[in-house]
N, C-alpha and C. Protein backbone atom coordinates (compact mmCIF):
# COMPACT_ATOMS: atom_id res chain seq x y z
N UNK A 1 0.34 -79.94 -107.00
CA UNK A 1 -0.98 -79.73 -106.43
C UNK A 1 -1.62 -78.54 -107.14
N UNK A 2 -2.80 -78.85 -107.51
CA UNK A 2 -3.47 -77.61 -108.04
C UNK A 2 -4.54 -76.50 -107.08
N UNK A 3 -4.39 -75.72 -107.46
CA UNK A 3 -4.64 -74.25 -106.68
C UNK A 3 -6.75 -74.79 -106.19
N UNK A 4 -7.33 -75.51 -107.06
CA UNK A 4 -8.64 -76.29 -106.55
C UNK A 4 -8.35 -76.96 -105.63
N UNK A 5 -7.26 -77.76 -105.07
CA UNK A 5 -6.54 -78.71 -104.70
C UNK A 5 -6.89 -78.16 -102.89
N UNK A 6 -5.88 -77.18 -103.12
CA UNK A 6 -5.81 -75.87 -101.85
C UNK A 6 -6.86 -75.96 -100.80
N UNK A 7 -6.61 -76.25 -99.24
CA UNK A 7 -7.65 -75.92 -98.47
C UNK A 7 -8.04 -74.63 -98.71
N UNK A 8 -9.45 -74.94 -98.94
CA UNK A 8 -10.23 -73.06 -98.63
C UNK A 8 -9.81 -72.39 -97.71
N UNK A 9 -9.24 -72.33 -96.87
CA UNK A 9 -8.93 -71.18 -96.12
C UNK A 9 -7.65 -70.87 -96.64
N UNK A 10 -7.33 -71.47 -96.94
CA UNK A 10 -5.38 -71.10 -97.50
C UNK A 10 -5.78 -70.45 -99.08
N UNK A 11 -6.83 -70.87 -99.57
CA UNK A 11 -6.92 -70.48 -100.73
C UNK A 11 -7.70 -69.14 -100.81
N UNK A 12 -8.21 -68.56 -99.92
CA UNK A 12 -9.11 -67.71 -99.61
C UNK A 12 -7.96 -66.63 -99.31
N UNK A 13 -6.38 -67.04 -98.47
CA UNK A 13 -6.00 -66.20 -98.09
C UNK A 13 -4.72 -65.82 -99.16
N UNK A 14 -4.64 -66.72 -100.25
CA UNK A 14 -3.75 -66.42 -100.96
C UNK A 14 -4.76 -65.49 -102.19
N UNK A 15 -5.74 -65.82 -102.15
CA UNK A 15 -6.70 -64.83 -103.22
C UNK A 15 -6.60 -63.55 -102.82
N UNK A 16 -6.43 -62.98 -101.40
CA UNK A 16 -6.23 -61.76 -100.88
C UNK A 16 -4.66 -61.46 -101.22
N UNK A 17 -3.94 -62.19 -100.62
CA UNK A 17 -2.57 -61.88 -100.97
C UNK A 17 -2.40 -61.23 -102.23
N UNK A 18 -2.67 -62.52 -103.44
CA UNK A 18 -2.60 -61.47 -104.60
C UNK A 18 -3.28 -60.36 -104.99
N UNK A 19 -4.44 -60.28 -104.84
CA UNK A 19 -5.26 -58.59 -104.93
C UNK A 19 -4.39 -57.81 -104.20
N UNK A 20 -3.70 -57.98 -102.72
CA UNK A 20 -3.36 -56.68 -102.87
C UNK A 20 -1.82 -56.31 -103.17
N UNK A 21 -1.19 -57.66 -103.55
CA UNK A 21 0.22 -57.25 -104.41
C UNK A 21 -0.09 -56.84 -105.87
N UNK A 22 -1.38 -57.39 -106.52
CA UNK A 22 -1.78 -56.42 -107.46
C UNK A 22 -2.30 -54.83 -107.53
N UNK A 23 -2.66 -54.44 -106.65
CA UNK A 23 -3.51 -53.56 -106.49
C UNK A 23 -2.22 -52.59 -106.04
N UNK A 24 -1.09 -53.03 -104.86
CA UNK A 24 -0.08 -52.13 -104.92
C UNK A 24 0.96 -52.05 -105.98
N UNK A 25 1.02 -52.94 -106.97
CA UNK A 25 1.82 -52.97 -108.22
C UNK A 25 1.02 -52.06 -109.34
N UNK A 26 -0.18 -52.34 -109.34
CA UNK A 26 -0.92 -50.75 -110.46
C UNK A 26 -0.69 -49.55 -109.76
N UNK A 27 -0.81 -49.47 -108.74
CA UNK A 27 -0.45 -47.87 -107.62
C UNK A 27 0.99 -47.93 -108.24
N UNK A 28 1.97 -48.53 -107.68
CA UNK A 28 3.37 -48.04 -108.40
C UNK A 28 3.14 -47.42 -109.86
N UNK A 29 2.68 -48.23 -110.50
CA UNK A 29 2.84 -48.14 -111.94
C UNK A 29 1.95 -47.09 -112.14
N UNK A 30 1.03 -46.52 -111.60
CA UNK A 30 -0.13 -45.42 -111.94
C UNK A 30 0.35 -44.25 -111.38
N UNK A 31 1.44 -44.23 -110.53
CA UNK A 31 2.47 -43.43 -110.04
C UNK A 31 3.55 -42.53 -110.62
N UNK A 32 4.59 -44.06 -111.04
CA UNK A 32 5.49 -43.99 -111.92
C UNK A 32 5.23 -43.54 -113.51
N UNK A 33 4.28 -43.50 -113.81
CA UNK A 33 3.48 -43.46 -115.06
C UNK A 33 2.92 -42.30 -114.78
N UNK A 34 3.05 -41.12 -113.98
CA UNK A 34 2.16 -39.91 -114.15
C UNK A 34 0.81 -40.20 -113.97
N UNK A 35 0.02 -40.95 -113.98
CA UNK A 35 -1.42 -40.69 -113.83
C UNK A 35 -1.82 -40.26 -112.77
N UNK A 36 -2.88 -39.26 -113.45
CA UNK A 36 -3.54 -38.84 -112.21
C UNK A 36 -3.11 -37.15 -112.99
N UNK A 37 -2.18 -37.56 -113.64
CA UNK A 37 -1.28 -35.86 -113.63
C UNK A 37 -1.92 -35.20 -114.97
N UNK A 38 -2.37 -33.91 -114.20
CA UNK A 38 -3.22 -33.07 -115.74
C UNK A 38 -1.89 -32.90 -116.81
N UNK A 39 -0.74 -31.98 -116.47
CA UNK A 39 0.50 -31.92 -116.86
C UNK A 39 1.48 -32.39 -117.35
N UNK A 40 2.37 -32.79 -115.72
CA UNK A 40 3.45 -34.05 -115.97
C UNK A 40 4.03 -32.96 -116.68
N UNK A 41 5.88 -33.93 -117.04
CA UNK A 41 6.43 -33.36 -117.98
C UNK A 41 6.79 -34.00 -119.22
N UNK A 42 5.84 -34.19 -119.94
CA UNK A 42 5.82 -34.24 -121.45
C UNK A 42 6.71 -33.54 -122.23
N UNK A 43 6.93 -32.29 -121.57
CA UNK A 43 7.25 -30.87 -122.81
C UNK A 43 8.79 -31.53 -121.87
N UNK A 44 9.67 -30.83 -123.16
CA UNK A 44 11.33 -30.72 -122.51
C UNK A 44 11.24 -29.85 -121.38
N UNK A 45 10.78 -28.62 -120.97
CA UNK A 45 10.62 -27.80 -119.92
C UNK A 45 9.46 -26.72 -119.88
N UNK A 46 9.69 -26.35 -118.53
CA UNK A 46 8.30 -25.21 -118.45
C UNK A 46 8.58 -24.05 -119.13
N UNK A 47 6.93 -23.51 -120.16
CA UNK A 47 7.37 -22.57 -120.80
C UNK A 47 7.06 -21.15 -120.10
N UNK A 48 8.53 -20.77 -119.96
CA UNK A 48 7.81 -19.24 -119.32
C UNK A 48 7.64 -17.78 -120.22
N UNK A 49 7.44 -18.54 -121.28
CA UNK A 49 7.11 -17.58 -122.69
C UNK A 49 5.59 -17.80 -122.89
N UNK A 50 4.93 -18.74 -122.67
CA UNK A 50 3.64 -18.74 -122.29
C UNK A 50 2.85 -17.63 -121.56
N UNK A 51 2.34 -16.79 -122.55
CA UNK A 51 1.57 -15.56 -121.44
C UNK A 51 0.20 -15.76 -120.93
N UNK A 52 -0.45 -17.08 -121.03
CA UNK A 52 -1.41 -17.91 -120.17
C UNK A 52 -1.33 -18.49 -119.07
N UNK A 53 -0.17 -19.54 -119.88
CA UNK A 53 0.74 -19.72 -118.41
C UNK A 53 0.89 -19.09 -117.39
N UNK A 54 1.89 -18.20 -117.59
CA UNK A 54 2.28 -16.76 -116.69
C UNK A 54 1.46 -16.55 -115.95
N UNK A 55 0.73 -15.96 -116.57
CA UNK A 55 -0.52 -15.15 -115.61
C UNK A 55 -1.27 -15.95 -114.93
N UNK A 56 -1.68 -17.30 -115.24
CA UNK A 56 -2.16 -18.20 -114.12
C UNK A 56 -1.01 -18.40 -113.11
N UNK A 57 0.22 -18.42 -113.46
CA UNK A 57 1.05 -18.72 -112.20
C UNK A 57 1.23 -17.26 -111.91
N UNK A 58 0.89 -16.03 -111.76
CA UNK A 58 0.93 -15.43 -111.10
C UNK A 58 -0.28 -15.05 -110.21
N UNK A 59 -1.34 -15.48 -110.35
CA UNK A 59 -2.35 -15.48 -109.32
C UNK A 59 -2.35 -17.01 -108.43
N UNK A 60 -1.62 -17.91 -109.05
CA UNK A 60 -1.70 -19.02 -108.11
C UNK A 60 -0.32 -18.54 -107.46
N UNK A 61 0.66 -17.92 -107.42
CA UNK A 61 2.04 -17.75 -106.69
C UNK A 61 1.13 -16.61 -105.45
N UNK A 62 0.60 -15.51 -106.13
CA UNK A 62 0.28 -14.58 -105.09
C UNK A 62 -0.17 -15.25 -103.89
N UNK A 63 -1.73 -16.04 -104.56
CA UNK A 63 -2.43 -17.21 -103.24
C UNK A 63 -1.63 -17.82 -102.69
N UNK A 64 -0.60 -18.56 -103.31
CA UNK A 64 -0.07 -19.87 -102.05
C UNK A 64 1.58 -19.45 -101.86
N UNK A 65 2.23 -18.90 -102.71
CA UNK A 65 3.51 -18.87 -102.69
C UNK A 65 4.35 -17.57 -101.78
N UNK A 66 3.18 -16.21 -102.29
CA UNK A 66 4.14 -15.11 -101.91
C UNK A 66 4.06 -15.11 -100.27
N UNK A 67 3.17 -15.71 -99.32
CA UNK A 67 3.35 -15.26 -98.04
C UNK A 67 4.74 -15.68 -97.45
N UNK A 68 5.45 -16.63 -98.44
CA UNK A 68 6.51 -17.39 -97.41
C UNK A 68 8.21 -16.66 -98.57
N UNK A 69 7.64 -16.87 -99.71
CA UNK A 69 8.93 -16.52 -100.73
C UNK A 69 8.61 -14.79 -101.22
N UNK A 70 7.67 -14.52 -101.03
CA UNK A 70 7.46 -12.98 -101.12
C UNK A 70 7.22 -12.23 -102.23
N UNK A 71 6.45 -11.27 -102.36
CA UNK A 71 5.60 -10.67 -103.51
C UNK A 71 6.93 -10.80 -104.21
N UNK A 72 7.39 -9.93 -104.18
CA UNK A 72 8.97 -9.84 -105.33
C UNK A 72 9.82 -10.92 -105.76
N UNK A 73 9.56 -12.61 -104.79
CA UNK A 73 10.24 -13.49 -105.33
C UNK A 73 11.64 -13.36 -104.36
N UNK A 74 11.55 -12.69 -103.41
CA UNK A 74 12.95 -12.12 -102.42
C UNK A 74 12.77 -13.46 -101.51
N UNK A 75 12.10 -14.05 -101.05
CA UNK A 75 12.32 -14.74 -100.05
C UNK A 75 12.69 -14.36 -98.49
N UNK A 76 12.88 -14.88 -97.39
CA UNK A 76 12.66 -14.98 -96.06
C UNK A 76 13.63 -14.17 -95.87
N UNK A 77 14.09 -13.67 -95.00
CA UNK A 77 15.02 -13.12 -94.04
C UNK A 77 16.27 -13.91 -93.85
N UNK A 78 17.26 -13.88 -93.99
CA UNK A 78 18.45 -14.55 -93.40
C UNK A 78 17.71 -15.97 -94.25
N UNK A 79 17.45 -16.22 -95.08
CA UNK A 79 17.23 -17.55 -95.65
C UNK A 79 18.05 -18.92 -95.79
N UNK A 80 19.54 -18.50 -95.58
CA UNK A 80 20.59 -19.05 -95.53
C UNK A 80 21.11 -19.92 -94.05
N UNK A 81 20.48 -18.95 -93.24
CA UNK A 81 20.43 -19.40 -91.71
C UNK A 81 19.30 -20.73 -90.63
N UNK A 82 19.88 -21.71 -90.74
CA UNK A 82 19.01 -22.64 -90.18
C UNK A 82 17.76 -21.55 -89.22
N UNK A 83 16.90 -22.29 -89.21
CA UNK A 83 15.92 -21.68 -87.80
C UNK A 83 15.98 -22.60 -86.57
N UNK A 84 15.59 -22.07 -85.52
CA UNK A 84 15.59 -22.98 -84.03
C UNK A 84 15.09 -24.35 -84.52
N UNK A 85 14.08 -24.79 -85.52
CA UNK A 85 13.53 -26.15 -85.71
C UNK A 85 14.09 -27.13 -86.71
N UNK A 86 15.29 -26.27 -86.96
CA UNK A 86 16.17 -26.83 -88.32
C UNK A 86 16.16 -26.79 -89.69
N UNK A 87 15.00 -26.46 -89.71
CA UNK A 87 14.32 -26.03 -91.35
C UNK A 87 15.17 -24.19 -91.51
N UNK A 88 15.52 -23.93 -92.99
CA UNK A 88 16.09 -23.27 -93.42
C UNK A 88 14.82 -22.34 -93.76
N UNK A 89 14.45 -20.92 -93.52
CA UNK A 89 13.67 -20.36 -94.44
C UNK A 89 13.48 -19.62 -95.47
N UNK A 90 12.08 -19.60 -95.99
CA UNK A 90 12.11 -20.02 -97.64
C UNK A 90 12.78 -18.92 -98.89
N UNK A 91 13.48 -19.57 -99.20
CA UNK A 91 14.48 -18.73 -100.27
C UNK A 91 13.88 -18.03 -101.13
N UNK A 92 15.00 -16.95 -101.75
CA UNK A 92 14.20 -16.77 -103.15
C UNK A 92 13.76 -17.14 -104.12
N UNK A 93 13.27 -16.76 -104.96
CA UNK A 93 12.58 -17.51 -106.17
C UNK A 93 13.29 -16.53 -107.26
N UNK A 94 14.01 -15.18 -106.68
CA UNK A 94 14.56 -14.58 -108.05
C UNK A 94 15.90 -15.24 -108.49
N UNK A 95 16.44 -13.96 -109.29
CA UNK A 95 17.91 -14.71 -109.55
C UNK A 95 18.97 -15.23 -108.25
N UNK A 96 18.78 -14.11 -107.90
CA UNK A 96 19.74 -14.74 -106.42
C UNK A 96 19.71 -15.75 -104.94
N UNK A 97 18.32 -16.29 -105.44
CA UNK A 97 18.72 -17.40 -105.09
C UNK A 97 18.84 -18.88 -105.60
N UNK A 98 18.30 -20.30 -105.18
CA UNK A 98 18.80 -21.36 -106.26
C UNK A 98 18.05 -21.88 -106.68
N UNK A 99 16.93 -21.65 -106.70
CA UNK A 99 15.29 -22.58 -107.28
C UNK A 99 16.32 -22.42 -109.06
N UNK A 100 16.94 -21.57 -109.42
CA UNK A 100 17.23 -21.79 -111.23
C UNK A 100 18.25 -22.41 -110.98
N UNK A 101 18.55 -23.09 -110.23
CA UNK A 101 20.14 -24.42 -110.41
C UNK A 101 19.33 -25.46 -110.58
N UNK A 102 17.61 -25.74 -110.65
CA UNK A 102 16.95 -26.92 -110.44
C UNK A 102 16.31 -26.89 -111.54
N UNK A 103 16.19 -28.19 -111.93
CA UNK A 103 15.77 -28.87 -113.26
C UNK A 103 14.16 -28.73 -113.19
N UNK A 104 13.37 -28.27 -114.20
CA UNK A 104 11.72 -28.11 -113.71
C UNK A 104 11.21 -29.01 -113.20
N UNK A 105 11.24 -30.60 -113.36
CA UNK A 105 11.07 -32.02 -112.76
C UNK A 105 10.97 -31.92 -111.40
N UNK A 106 12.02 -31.21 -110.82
CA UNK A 106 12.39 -31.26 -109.72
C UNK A 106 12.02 -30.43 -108.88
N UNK A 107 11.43 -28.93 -109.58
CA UNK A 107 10.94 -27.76 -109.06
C UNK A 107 9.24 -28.61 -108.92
N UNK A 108 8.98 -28.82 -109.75
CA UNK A 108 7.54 -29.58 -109.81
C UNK A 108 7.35 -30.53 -108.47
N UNK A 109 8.35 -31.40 -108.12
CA UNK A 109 8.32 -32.58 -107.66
C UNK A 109 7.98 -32.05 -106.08
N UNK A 110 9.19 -30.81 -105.62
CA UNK A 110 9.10 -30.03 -104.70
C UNK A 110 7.49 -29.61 -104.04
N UNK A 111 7.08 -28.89 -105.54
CA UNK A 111 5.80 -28.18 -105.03
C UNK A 111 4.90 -29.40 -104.73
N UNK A 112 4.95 -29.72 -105.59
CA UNK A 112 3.90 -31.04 -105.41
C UNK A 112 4.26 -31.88 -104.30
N UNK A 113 5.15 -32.53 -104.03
CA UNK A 113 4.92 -33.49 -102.52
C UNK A 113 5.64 -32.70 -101.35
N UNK A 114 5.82 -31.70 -101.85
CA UNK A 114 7.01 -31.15 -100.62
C UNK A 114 8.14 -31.09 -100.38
N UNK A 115 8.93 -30.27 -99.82
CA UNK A 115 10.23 -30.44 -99.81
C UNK A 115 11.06 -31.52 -98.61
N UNK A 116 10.45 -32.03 -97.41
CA UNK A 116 11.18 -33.20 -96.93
C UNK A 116 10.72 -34.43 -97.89
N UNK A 117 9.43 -34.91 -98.87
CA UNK A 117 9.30 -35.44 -99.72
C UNK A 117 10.54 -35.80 -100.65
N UNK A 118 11.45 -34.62 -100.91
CA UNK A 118 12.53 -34.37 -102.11
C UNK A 118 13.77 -34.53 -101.55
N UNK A 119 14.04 -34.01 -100.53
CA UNK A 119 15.20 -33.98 -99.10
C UNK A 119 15.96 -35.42 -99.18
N UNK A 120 17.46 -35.09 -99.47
CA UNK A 120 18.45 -36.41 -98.49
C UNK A 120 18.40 -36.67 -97.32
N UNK A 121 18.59 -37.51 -97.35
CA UNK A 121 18.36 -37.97 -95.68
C UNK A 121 19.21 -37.22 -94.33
N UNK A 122 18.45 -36.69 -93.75
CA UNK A 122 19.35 -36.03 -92.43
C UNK A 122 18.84 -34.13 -92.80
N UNK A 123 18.10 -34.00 -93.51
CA UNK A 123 17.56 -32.49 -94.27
C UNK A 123 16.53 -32.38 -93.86
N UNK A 124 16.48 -31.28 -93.06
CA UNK A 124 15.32 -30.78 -92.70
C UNK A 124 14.27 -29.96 -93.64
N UNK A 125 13.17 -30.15 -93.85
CA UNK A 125 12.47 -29.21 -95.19
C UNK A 125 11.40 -28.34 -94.38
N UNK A 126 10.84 -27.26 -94.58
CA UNK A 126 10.08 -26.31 -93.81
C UNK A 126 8.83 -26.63 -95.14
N UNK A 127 9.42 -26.76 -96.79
CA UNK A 127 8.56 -26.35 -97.63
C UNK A 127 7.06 -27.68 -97.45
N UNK A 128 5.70 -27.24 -97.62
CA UNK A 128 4.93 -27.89 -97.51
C UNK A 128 4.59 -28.23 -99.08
N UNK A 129 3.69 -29.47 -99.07
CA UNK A 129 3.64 -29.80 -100.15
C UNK A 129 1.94 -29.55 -100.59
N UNK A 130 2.10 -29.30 -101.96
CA UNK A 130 0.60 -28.24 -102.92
C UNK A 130 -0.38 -29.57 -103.25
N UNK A 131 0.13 -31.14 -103.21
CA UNK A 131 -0.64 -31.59 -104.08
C UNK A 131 -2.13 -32.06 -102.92
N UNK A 132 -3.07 -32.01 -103.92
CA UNK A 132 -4.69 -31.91 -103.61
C UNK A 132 -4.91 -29.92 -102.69
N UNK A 133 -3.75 -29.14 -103.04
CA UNK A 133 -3.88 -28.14 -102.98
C UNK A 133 -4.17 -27.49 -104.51
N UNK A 134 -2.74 -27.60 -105.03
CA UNK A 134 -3.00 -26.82 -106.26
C UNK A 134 -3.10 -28.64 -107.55
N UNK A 135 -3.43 -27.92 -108.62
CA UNK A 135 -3.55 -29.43 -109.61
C UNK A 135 -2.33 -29.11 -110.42
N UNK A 136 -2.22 -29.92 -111.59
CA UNK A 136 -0.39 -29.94 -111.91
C UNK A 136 -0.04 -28.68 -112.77
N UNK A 137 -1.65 -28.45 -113.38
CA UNK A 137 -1.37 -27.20 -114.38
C UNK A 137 -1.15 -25.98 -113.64
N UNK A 138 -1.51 -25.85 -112.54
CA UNK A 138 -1.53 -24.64 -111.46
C UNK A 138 0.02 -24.72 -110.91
N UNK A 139 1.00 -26.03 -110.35
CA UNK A 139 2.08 -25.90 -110.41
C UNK A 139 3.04 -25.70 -111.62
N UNK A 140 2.58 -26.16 -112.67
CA UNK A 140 3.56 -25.97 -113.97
C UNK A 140 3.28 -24.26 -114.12
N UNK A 141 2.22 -23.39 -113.70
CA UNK A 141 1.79 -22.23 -114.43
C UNK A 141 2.95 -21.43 -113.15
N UNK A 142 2.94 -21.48 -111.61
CA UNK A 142 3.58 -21.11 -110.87
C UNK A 142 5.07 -21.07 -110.63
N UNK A 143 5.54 -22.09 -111.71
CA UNK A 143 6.94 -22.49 -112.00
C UNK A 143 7.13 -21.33 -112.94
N UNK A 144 6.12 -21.29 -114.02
CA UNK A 144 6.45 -20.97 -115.56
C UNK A 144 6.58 -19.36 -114.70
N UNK A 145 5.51 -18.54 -114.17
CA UNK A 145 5.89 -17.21 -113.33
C UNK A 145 7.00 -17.05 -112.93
N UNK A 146 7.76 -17.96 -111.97
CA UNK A 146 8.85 -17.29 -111.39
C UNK A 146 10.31 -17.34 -112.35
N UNK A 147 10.10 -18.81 -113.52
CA UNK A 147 11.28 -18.21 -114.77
C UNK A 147 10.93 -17.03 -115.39
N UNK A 148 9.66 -16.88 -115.50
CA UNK A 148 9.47 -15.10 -116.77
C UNK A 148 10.16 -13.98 -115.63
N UNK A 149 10.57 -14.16 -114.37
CA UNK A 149 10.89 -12.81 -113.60
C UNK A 149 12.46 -12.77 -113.73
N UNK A 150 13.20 -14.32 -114.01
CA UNK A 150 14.31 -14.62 -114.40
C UNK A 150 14.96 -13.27 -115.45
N UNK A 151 16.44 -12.98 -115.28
CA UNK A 151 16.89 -12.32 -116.20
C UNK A 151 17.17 -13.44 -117.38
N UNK A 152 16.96 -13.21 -119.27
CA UNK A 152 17.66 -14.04 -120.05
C UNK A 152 18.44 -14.66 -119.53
N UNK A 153 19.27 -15.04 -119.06
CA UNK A 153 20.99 -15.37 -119.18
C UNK A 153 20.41 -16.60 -118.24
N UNK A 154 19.89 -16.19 -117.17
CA UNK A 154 19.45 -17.10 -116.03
C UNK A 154 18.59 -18.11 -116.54
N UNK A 155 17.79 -17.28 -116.90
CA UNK A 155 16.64 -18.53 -117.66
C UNK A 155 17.54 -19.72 -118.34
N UNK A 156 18.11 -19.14 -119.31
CA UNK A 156 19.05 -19.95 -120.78
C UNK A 156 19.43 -20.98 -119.78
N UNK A 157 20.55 -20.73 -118.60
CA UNK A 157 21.25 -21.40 -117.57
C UNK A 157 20.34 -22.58 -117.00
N UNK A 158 18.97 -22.34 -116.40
CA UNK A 158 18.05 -23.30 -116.06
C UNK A 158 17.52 -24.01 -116.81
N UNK A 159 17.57 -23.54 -118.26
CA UNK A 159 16.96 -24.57 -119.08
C UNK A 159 17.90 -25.75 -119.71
N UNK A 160 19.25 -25.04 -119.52
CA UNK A 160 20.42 -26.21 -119.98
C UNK A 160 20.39 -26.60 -118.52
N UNK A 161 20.34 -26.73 -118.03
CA UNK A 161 20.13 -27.76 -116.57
C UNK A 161 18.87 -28.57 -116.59
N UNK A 162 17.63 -28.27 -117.09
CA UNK A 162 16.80 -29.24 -117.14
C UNK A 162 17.03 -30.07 -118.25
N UNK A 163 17.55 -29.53 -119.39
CA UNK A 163 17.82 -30.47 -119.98
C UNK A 163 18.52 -31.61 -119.82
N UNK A 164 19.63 -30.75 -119.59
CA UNK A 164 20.97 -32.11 -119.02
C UNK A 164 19.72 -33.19 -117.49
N UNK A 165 19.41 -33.03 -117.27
CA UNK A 165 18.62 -33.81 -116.11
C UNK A 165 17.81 -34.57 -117.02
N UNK A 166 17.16 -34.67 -118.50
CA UNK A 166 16.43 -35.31 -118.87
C UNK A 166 16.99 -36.93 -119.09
């Protein structure tokens, strides 16, 4: 039977059907494909030798980052310690704590949709997510800040971890 063939109403409703299994198959793919993304990660990793960089992620960290992880990158109080709502609060960003065990992909992925966004299942996340807050160059510049506060050794360490993640 050919698709002319088709009662109009059946054919009317399979014309919808496919628009919107098309329309959610370009969303995947316009997704999966970075678009949309000023950034993305193109580059092997974020450069925090960039002194443009830098300094934009240090006025976008002051605005959105330091009230919760803290001017110095120290993070919360007892950060280690669940809170009454289950969410852990927010760690450091220096050496001692673990944002540099994470691959930049993943530091990105965080800021941008959030941290229950990123979370295994049964993980509570407190961190909120930046995107239609900050745009991707404003998270790549806020990443690239808190590796330049990194000691050498640490940095070297995070960058052979993003690599190995590629």
């Amino acid at each position: 039977m050919a698709f002319k063939d088709v009662n109009p109403r059946r054919r009317k409703g399979l014309l919808w059907a496919g628009m919107v299994v098309s329309a959610a198959a370009a969303l995947a793919l316009w997704r999966f494909a970075g678009a949309g993304s000023e950034v993305g990660f193109a580059s092997e990793y974020i450069d925090s030798e960039d002194r443009g960089l830098v300094a934009l992620g240090s006025e976008v960290y002051t605005a959105h980052c330091a009230a919760c992880h803290g001017a110095d990158l120290e993070g919360e109080a007892n950060w280690r310690r669940r809170k009454a709502d289950g969410t852990l609060p927010a760690p450091p960003h220096d050496q001692t704590g673990h944002t540099w065990h994470h691959a930049d992909a993943l530091l990105f992925e965080i800021t941008k949709f959030g941290g229950q966004a990123m979370a295994p299942a049964g993980y509570r996340s407190g961190m909120p997510a930046f995107q239609g807050v900050l745009d991707d160059r404003e998270i790549v510049a806020s990443i690239a800040f808190i590796k330049s506060r990194w000691p050498d050794d640490i940095r070297q360490r995070q960058t052979e971890i993003t690599r190995a993640s590629r």
